[in-house]
Protein backbone atom coordinates (compact mmCIF):
# COMPACT_ATOMS: atom_id res chain seq x y z
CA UNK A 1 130.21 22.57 105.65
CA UNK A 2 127.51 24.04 107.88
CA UNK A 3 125.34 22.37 110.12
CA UNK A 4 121.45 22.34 109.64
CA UNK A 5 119.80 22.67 112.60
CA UNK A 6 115.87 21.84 113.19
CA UNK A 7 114.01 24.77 114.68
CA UNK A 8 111.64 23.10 117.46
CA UNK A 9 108.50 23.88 117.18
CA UNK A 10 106.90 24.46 120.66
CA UNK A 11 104.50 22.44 122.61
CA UNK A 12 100.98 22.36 121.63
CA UNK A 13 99.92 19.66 124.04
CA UNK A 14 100.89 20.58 127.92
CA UNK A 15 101.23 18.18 130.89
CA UNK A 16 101.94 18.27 133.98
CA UNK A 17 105.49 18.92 133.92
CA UNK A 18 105.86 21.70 131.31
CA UNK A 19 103.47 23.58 133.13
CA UNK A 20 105.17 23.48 136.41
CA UNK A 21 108.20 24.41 134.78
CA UNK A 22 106.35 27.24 133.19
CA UNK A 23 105.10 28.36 136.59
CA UNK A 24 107.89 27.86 138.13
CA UNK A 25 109.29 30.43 135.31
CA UNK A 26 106.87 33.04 135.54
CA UNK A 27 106.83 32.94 139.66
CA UNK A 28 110.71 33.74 139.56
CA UNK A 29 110.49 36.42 137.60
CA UNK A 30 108.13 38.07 140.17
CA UNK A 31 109.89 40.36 142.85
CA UNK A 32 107.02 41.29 145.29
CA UNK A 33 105.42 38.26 147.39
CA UNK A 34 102.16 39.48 147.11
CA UNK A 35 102.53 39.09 143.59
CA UNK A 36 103.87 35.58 143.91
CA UNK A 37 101.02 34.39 145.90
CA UNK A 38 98.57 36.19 143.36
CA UNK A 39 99.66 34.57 140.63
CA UNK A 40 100.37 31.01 142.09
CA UNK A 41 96.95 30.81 143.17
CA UNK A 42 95.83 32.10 139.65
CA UNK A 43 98.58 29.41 137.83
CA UNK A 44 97.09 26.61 140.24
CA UNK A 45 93.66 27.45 139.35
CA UNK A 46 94.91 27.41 135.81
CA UNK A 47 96.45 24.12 135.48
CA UNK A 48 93.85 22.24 137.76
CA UNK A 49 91.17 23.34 135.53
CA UNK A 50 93.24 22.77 132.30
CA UNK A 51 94.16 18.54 134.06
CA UNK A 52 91.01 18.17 134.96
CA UNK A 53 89.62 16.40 131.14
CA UNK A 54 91.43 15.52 128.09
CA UNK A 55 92.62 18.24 125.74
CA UNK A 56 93.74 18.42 122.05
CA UNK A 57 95.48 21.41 122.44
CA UNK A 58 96.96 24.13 124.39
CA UNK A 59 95.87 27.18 122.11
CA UNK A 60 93.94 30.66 121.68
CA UNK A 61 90.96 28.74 121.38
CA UNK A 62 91.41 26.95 125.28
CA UNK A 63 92.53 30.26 127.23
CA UNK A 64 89.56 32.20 125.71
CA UNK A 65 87.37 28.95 127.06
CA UNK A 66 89.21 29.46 130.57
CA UNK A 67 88.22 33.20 130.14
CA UNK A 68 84.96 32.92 129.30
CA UNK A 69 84.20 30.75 132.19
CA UNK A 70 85.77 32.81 134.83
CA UNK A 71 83.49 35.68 133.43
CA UNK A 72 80.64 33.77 133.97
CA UNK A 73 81.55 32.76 137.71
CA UNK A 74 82.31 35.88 138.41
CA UNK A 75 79.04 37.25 136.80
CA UNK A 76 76.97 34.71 138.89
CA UNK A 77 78.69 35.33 142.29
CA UNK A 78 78.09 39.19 142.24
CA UNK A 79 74.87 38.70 140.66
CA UNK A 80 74.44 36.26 144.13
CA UNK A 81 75.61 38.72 146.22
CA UNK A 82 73.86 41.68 144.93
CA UNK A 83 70.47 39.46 145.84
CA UNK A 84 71.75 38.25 149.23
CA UNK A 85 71.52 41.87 149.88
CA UNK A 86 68.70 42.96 148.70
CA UNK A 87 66.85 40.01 149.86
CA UNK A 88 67.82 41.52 153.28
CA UNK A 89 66.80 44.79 152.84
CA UNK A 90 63.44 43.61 151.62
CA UNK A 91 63.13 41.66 155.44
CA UNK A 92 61.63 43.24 158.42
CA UNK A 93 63.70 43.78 161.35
């Protein structure tokens, strides 16, 4: 007689918990500190943005939202400091 056994299917809605654990998993596998702080404050960003409304779903579709968005900040704050500078160029001593 063999046993059956259900194959679980993972996790498509993350809270709190799993993705501590998952941090928690990732930051342990990390030898250099540097690295550990680089990627906590990454994770932290991560999850606080992903808490911070109601999702369906943790999927393709979400990271390449989170992606997206950090392209755009990151867009807007050089595009910021690029006219910061010139701006101060343009002003007489």
């Amino acid at each position: 007689m063999t046993k059956r056994t259900k194959k679980r299917s993972p996790k498509t809605i993350l809270k709190l918990p799993d993705l501590e654990h998952s941090k928690a998993a990732v930051l342990n596998s990390l030898s250099s500190l540097s690295s550990r702080r680089s990627y906590d404050h990454a994770i932290r960003n991560f999850i606080d943005w992903y808490c911070s409304e109601p999702r369906l779903a943790f999927n393709r579709t979400v990271v390449t939202e989170r992606y997206l968005g950090c392209k755009q900040r990151l867009r807007n704050a050089v595009s910021d400091r690029i006219q910061g500078r010139s701006s101060q160029l343009l002003l007489p001593a």
